[in-house]
PDB file of N, CA and C in Angstrom:
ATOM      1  N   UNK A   1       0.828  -1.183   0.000  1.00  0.00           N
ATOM      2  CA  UNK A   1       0.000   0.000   0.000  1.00  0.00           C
ATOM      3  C   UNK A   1       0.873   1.247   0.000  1.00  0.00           C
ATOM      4  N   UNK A   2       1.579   1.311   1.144  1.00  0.00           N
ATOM      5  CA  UNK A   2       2.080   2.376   1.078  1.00  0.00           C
ATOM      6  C   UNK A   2       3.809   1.974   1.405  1.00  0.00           C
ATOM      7  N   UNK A   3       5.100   2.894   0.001  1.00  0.00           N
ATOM      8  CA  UNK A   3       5.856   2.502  -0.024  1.00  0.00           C
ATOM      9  C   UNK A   3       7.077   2.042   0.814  1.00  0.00           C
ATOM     10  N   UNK A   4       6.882   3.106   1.711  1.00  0.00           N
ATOM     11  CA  UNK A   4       7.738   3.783   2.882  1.00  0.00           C
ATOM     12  C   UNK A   4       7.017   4.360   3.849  1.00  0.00           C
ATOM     13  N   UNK A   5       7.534   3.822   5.158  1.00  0.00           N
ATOM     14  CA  UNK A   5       6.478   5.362   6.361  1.00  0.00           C
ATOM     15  C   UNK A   5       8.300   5.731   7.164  1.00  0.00           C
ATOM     16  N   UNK A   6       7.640   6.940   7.238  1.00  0.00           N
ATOM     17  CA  UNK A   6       9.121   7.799   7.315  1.00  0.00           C
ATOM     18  C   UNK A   6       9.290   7.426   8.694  1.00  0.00           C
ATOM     19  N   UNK A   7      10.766   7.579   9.089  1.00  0.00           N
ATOM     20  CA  UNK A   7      11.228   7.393  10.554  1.00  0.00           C
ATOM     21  C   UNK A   7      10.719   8.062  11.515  1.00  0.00           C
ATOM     22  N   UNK A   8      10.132   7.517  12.978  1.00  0.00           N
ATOM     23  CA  UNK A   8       9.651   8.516  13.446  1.00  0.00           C
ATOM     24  C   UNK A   8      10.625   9.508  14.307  1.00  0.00           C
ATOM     25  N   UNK A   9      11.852   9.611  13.793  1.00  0.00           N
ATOM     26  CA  UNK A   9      12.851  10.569  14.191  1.00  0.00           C
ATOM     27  C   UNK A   9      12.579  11.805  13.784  1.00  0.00           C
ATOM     28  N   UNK A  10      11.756  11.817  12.105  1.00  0.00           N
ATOM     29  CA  UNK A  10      11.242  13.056  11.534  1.00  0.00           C
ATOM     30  C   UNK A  10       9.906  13.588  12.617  1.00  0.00           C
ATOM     31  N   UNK A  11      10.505  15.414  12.765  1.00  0.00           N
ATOM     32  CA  UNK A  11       9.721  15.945  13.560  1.00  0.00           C
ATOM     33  C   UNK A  11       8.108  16.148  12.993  1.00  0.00           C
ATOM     34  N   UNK A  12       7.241  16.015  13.787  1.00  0.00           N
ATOM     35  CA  UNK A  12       5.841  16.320  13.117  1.00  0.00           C
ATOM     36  C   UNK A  12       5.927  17.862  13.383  1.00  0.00           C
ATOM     37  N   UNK A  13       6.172  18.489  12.439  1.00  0.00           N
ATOM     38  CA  UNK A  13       6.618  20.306  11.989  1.00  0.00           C
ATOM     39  C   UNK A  13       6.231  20.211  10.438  1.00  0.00           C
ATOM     40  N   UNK A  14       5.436  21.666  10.430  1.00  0.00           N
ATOM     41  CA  UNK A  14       5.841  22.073   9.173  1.00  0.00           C
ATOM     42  C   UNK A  14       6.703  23.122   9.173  1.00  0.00           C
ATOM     43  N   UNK A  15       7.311  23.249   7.876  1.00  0.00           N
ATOM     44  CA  UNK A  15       8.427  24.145   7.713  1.00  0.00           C
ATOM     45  C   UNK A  15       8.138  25.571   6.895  1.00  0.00           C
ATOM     46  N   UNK A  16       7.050  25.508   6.824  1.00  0.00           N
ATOM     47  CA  UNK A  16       5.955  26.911   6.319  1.00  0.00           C
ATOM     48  C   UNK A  16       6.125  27.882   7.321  1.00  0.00           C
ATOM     49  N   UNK A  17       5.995  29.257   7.057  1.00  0.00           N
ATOM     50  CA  UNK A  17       6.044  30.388   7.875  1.00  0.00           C
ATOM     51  C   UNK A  17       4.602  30.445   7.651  1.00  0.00           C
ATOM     52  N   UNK A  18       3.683  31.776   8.949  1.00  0.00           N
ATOM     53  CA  UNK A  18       2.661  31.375   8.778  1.00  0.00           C
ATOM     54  C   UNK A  18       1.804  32.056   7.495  1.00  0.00           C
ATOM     55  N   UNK A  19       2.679  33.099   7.443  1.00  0.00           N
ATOM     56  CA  UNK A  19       1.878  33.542   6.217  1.00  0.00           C
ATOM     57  C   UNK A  19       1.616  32.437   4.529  1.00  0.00           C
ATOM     58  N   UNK A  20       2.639  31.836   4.596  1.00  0.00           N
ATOM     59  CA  UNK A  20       2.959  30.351   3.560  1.00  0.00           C
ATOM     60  C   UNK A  20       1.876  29.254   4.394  1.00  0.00           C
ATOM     61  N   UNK A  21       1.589  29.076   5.332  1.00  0.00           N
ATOM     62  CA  UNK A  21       0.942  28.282   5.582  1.00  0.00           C
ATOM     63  C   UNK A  21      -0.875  28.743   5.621  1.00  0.00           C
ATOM     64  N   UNK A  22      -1.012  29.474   5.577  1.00  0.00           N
ATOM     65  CA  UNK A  22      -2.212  30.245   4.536  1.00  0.00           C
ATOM     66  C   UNK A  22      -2.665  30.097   3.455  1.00  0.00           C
ATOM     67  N   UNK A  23      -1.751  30.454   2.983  1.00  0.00           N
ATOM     68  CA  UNK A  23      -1.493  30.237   1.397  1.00  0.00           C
ATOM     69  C   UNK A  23      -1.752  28.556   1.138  1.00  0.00           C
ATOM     70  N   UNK A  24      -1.296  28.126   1.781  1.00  0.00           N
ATOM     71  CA  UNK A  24      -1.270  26.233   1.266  1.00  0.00           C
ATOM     72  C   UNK A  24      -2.144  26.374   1.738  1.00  0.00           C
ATOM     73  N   UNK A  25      -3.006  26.561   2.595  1.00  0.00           N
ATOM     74  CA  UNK A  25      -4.505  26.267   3.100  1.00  0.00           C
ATOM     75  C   UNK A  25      -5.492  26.971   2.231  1.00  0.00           C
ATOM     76  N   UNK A  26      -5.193  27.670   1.674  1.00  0.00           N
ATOM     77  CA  UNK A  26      -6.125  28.102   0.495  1.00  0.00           C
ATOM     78  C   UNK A  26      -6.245  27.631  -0.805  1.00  0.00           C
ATOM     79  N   UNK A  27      -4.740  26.917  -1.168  1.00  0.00           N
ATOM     80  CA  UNK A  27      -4.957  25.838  -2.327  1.00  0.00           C
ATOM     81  C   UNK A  27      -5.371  24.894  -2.170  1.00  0.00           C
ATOM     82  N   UNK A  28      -5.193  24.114  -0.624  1.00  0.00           N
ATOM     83  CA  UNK A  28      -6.137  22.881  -0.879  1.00  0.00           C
ATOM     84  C   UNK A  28      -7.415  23.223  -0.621  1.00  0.00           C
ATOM     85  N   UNK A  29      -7.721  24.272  -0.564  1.00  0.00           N
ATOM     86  CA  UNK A  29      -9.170  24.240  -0.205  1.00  0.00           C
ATOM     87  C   UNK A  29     -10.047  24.027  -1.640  1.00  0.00           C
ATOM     88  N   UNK A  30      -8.734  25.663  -2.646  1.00  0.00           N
ATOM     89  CA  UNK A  30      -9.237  25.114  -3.610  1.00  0.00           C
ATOM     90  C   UNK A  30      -9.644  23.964  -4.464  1.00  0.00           C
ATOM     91  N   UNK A  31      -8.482  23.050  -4.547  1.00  0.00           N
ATOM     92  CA  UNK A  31      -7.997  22.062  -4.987  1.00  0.00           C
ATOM     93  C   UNK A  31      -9.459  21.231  -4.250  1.00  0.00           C
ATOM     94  N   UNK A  32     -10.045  20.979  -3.031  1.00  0.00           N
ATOM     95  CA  UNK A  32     -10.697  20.642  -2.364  1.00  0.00           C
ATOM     96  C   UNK A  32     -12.196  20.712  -3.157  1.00  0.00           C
ATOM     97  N   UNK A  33     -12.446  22.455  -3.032  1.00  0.00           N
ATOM     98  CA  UNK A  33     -14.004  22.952  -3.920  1.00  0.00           C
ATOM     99  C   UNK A  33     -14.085  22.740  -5.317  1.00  0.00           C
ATOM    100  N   UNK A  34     -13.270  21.978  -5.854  1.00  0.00           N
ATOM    101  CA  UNK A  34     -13.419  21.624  -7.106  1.00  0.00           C
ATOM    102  C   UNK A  34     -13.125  20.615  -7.546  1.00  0.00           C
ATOM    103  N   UNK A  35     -12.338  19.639  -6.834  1.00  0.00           N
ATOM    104  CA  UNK A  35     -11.730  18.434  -7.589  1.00  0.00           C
ATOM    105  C   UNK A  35     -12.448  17.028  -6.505  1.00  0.00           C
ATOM    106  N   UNK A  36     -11.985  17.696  -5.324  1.00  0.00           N
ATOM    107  CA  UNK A  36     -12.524  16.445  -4.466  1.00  0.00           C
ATOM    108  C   UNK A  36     -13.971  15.609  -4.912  1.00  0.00           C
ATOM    109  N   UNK A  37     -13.577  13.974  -4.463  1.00  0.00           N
ATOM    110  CA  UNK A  37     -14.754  13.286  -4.953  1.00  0.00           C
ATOM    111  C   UNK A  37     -15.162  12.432  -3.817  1.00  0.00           C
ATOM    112  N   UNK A  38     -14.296  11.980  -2.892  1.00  0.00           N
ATOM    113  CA  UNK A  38     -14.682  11.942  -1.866  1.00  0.00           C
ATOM    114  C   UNK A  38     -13.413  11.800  -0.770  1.00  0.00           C
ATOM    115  N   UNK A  39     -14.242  11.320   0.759  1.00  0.00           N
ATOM    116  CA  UNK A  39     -12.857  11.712   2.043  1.00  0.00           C
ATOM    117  C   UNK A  39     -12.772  10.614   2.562  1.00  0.00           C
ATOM    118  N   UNK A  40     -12.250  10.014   2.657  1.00  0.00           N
ATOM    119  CA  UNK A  40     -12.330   8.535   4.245  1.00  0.00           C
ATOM    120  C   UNK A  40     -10.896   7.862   5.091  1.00  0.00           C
ATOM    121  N   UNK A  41     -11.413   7.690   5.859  1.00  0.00           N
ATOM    122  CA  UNK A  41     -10.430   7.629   7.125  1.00  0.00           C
ATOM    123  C   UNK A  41     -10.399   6.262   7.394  1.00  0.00           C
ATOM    124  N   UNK A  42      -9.533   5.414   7.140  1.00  0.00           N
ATOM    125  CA  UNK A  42      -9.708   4.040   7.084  1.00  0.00           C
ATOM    126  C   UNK A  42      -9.414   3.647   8.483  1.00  0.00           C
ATOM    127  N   UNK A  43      -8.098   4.639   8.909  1.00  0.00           N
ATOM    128  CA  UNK A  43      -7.658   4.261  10.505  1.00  0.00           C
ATOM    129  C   UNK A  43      -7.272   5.683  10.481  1.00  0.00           C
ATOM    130  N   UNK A  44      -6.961   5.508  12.137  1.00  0.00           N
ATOM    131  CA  UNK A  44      -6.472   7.342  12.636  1.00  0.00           C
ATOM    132  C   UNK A  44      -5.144   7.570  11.648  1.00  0.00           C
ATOM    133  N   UNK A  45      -4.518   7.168  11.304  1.00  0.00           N
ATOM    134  CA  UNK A  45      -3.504   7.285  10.624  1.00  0.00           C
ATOM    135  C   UNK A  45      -3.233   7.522   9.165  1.00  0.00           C
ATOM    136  N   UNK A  46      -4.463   6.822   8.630  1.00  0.00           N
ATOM    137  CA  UNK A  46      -4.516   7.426   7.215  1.00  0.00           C
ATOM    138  C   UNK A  46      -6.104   7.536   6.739  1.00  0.00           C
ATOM    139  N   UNK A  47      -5.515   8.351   5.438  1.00  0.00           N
ATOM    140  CA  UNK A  47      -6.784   8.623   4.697  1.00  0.00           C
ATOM    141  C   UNK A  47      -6.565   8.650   3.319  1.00  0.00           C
ATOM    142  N   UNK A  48      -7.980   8.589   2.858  1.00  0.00           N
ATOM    143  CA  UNK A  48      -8.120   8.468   1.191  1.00  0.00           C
ATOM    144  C   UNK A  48      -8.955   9.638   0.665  1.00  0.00           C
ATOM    145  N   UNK A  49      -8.071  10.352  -0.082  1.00  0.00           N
ATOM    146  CA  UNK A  49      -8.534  11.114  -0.811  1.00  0.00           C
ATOM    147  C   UNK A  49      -9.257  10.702  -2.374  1.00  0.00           C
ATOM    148  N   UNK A  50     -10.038  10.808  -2.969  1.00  0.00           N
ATOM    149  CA  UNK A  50     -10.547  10.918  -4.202  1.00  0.00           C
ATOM    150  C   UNK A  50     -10.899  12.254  -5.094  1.00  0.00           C
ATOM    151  N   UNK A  51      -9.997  11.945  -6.069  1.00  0.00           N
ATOM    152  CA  UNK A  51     -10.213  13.192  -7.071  1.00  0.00           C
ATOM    153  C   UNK A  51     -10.813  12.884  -8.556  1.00  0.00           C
ATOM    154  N   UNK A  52     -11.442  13.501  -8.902  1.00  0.00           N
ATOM    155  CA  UNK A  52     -11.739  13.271 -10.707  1.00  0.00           C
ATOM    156  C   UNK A  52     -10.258  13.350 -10.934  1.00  0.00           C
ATOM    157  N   UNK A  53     -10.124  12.584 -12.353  1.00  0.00           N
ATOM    158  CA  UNK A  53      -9.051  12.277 -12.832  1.00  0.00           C
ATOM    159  C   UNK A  53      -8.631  12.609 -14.166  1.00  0.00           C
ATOM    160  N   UNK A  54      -8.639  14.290 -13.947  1.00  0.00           N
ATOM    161  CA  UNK A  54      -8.721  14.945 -15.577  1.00  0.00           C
ATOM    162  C   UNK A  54      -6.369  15.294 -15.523  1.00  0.00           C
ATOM    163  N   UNK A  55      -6.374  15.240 -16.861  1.00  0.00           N
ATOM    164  CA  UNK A  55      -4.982  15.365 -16.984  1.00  0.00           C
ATOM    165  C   UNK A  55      -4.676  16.680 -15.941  1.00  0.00           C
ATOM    166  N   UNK A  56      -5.191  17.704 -16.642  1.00  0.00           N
ATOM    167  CA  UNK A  56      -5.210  19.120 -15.325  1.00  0.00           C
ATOM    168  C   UNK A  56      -5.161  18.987 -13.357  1.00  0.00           C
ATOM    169  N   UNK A  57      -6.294  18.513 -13.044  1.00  0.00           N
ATOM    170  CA  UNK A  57      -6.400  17.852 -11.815  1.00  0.00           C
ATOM    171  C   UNK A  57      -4.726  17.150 -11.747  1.00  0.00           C
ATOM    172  N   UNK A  58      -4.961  15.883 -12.326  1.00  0.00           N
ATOM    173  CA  UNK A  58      -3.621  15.134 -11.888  1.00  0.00           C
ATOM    174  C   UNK A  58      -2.487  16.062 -11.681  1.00  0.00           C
ATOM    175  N   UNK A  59      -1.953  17.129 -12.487  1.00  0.00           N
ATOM    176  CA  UNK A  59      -0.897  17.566 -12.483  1.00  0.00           C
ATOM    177  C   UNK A  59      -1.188  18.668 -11.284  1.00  0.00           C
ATOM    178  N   UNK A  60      -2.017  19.205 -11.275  1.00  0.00           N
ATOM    179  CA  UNK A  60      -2.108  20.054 -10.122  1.00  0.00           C
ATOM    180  C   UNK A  60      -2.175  19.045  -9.008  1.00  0.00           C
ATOM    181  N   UNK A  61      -2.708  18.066  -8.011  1.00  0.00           N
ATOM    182  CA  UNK A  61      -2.633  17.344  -7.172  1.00  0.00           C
ATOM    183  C   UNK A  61      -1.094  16.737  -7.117  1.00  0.00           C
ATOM    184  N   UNK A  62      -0.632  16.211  -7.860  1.00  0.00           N
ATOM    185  CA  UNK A  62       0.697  15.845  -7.966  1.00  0.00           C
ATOM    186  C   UNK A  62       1.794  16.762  -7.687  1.00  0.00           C
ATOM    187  N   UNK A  63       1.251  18.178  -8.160  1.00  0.00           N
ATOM    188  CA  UNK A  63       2.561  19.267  -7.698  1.00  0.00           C
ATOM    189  C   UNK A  63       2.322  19.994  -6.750  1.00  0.00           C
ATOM    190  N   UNK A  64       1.243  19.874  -5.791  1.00  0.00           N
ATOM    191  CA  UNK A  64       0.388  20.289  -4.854  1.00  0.00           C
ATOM    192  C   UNK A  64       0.853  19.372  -3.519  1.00  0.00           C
ATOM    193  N   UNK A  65       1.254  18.591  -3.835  1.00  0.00           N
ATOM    194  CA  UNK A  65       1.003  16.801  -2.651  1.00  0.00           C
ATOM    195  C   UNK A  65       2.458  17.363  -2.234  1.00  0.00           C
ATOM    196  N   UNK A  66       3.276  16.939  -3.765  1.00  0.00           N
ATOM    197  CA  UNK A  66       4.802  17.239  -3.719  1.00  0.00           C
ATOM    198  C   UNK A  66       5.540  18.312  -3.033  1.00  0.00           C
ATOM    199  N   UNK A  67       4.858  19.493  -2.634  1.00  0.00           N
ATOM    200  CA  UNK A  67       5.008  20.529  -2.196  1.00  0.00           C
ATOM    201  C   UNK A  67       4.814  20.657  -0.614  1.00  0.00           C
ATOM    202  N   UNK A  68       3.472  19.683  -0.446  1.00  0.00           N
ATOM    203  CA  UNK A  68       3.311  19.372   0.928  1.00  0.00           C
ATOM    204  C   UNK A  68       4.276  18.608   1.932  1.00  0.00           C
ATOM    205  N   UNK A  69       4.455  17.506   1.509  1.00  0.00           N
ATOM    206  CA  UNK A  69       5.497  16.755   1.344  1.00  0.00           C
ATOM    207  C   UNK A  69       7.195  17.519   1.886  1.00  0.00           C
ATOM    208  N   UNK A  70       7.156  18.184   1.129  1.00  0.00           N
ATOM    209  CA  UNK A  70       8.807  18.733   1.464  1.00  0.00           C
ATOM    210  C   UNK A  70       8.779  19.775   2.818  1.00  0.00           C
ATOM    211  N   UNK A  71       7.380  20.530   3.124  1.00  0.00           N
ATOM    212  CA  UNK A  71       7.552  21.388   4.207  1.00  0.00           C
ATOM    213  C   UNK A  71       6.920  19.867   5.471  1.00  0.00           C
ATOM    214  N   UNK A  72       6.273  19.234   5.266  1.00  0.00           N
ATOM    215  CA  UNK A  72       5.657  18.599   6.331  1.00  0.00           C
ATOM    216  C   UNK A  72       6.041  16.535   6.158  1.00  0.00           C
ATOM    217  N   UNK A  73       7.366  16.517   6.454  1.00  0.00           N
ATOM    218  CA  UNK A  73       8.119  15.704   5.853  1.00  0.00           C
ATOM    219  C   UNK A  73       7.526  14.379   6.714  1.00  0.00           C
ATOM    220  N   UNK A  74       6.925  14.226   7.704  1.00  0.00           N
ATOM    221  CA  UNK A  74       6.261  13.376   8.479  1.00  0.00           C
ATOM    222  C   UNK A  74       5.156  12.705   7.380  1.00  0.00           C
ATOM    223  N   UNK A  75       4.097  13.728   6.623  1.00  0.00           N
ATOM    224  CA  UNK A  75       3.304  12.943   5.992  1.00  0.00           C
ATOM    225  C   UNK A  75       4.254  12.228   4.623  1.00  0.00           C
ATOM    226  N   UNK A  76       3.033  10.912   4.299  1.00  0.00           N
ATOM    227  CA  UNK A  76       3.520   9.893   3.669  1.00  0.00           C
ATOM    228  C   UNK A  76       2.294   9.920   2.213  1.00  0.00           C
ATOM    229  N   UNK A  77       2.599  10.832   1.374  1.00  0.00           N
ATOM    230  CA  UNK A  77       1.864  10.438   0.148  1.00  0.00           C
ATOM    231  C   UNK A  77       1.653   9.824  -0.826  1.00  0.00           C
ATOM    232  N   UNK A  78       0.915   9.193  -1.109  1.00  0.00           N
ATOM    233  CA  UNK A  78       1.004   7.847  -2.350  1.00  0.00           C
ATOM    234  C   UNK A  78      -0.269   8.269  -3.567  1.00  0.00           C
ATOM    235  N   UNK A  79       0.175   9.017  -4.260  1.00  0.00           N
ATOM    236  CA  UNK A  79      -1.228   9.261  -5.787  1.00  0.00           C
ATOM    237  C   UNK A  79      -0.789   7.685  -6.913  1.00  0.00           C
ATOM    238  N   UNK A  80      -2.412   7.913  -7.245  1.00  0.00           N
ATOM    239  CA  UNK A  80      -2.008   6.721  -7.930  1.00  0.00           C
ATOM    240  C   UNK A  80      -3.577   6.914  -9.064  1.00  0.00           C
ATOM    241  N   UNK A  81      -3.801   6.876 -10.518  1.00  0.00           N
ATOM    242  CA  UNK A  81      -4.920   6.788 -11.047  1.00  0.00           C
ATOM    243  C   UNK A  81      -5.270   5.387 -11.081  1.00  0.00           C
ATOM    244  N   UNK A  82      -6.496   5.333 -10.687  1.00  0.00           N
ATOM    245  CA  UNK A  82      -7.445   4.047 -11.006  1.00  0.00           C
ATOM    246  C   UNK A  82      -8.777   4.510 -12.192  1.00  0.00           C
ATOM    247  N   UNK A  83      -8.365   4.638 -13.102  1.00  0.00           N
ATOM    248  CA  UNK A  83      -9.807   4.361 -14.185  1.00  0.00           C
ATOM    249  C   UNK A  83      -9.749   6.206 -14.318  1.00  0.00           C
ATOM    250  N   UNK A  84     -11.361   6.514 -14.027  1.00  0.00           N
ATOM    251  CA  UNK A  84     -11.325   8.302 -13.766  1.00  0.00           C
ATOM    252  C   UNK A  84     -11.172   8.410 -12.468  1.00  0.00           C
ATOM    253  N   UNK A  85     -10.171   8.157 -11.631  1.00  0.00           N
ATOM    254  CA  UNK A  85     -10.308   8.599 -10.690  1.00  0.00           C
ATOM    255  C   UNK A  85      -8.638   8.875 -10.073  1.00  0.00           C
ATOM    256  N   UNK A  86      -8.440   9.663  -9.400  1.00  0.00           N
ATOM    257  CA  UNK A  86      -7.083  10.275  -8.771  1.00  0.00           C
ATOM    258  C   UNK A  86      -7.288   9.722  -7.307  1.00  0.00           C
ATOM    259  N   UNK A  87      -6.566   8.669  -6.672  1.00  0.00           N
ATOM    260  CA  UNK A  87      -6.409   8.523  -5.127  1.00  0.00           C
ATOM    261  C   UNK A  87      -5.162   9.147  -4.460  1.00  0.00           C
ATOM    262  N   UNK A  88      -5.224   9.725  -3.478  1.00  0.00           N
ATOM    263  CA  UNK A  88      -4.480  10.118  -2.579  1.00  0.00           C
ATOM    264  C   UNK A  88      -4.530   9.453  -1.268  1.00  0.00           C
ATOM    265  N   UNK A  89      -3.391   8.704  -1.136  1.00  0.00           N
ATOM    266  CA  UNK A  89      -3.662   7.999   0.251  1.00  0.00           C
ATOM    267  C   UNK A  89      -2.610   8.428   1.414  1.00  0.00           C
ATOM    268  N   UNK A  90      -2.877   9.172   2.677  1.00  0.00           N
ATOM    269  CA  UNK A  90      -1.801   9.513   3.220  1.00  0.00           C
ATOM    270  C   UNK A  90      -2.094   9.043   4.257  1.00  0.00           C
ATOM    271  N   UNK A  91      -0.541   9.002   4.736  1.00  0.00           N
ATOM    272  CA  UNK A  91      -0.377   8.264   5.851  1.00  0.00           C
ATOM    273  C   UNK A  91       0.570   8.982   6.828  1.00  0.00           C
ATOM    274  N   UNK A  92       0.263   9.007   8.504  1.00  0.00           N
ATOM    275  CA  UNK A  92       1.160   9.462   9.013  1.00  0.00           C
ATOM    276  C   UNK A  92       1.786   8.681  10.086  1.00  0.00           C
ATOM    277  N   UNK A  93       2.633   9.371  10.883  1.00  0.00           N
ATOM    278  CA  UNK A  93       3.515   8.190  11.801  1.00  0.00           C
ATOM    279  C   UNK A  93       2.607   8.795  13.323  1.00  0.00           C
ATOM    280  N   UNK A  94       2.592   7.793  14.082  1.00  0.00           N
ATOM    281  CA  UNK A  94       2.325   8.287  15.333  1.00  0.00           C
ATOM    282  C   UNK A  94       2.383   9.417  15.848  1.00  0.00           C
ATOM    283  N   UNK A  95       1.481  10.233  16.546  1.00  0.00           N
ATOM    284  CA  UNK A  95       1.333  11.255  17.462  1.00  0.00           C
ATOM    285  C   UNK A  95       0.814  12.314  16.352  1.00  0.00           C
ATOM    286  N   UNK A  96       0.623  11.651  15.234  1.00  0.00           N
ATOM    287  CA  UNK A  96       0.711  12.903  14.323  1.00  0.00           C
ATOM    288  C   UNK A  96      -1.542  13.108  13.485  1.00  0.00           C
ATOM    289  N   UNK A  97      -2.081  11.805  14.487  1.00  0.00           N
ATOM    290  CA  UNK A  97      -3.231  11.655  14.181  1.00  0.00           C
ATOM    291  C   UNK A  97      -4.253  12.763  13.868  1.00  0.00           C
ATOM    292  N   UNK A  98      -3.692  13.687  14.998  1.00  0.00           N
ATOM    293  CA  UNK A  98      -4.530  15.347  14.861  1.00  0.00           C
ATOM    294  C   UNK A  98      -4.260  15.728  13.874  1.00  0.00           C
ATOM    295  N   UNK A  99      -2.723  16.088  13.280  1.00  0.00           N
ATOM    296  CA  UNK A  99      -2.699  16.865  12.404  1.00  0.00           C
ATOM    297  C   UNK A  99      -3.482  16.151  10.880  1.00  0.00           C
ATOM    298  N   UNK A 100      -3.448  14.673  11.127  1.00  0.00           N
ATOM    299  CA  UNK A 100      -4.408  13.944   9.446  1.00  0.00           C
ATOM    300  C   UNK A 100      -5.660  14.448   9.643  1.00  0.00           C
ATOM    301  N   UNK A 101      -6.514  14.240  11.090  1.00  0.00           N
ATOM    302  CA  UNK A 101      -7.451  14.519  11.519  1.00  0.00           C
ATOM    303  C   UNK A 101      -8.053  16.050  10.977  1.00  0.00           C
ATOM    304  N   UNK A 102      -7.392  17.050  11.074  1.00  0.00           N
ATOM    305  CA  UNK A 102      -7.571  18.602  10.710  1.00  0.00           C
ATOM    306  C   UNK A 102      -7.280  18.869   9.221  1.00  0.00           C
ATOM    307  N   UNK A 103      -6.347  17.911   8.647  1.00  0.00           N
ATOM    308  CA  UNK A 103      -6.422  18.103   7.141  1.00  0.00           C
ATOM    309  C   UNK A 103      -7.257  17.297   6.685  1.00  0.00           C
ATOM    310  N   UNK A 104      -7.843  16.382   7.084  1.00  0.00           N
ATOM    311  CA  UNK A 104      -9.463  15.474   6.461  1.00  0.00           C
ATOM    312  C   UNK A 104     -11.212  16.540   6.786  1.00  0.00           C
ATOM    313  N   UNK A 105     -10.746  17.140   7.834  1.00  0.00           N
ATOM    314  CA  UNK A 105     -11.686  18.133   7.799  1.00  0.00           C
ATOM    315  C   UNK A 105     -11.633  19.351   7.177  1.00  0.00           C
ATOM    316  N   UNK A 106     -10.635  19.750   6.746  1.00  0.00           N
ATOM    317  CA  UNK A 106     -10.399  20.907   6.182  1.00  0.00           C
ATOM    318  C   UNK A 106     -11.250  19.983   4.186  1.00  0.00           C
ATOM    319  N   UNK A 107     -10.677  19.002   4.185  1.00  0.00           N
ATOM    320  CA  UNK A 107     -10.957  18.105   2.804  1.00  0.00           C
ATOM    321  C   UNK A 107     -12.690  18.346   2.574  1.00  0.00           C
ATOM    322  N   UNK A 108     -13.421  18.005   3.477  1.00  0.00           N
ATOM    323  CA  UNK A 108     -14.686  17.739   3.869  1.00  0.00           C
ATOM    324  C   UNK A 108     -15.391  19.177   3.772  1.00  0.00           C
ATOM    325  N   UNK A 109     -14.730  19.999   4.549  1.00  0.00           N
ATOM    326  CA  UNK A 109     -15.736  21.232   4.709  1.00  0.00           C
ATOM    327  C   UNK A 109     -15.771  21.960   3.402  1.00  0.00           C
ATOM    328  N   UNK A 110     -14.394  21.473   2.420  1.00  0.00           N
ATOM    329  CA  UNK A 110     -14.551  22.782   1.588  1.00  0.00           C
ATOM    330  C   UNK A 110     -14.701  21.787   0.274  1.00  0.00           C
ATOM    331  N   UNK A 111     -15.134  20.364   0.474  1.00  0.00           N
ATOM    332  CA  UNK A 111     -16.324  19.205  -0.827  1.00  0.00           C
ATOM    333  C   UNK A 111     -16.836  20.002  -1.420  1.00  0.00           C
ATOM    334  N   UNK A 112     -17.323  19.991  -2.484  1.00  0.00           N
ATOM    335  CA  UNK A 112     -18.660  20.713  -3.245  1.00  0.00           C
ATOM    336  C   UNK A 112     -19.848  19.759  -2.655  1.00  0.00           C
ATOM    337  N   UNK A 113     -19.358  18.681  -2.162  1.00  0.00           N
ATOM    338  CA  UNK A 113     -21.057  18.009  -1.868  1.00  0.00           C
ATOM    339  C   UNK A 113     -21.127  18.234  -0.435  1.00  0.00           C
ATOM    340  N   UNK A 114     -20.064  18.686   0.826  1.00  0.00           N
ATOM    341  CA  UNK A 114     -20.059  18.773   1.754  1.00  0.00           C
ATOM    342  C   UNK A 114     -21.491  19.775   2.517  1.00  0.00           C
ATOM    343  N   UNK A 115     -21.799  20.537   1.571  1.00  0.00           N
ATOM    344  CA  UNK A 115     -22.448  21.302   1.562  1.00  0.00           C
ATOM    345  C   UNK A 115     -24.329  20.781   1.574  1.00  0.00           C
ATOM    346  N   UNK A 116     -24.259  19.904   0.601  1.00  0.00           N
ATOM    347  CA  UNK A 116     -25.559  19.291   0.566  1.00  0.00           C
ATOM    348  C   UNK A 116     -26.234  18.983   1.819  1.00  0.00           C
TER     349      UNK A 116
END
């Protein structure tokens, strides 16, 4: 499933200042109000993202993830297309459950169907 889970020597930090960490909270939101297809939490530790799976989407999620990734080196991202669909499956290491926890709700609130 998932290739690697990082050492838990890596600090659960991001390396964003806060004004940068704004900013990333406003792209995934975007990224969120338009692409998301659905959210689920299989265990406290990870989750599955679903995206439509248009060439555009992919490349934005992919350079979006990648970006996350380098300031918040604890999470563990795995994209992968199945059919039309974009999965994101992340995973984190211990103690770090809140912070998956607050980025699956942040996923949720800003759904286009979250709203329904």
């Amino acid at each position: 499933m998932f290739n690697s889970m990082h050492e838990p020597s890596i600090p659960i930090a991001c390396t964003l200042s806060p004004s940068e960490t704004g900013q990333r909270l406003e792209e995934f939101e975007n990224l969120f109000a338009n692409h998301l297809r659905e959210v689920s939490q299989p265990s406290p530790r990870q989750a599955r993202l679903g995206f439509e799976a248009t060439e555009e989407t992919e490349a934005v999620v992919r350079e979006l993830f990648a970006r996350e990734q380098e300031c918040c080196a604890f999470f563990d991202f795995v994209i992968q297309r199945r059919g039309a669909e974009l999965i994101v499956q992340a995973q984190v290491p211990a103690g770090a459950e809140a912070v998956l926890d607050e980025f699956a709700t942040v996923a949720r609130r800003a759904a286009p169907w979250a709203a329904a």
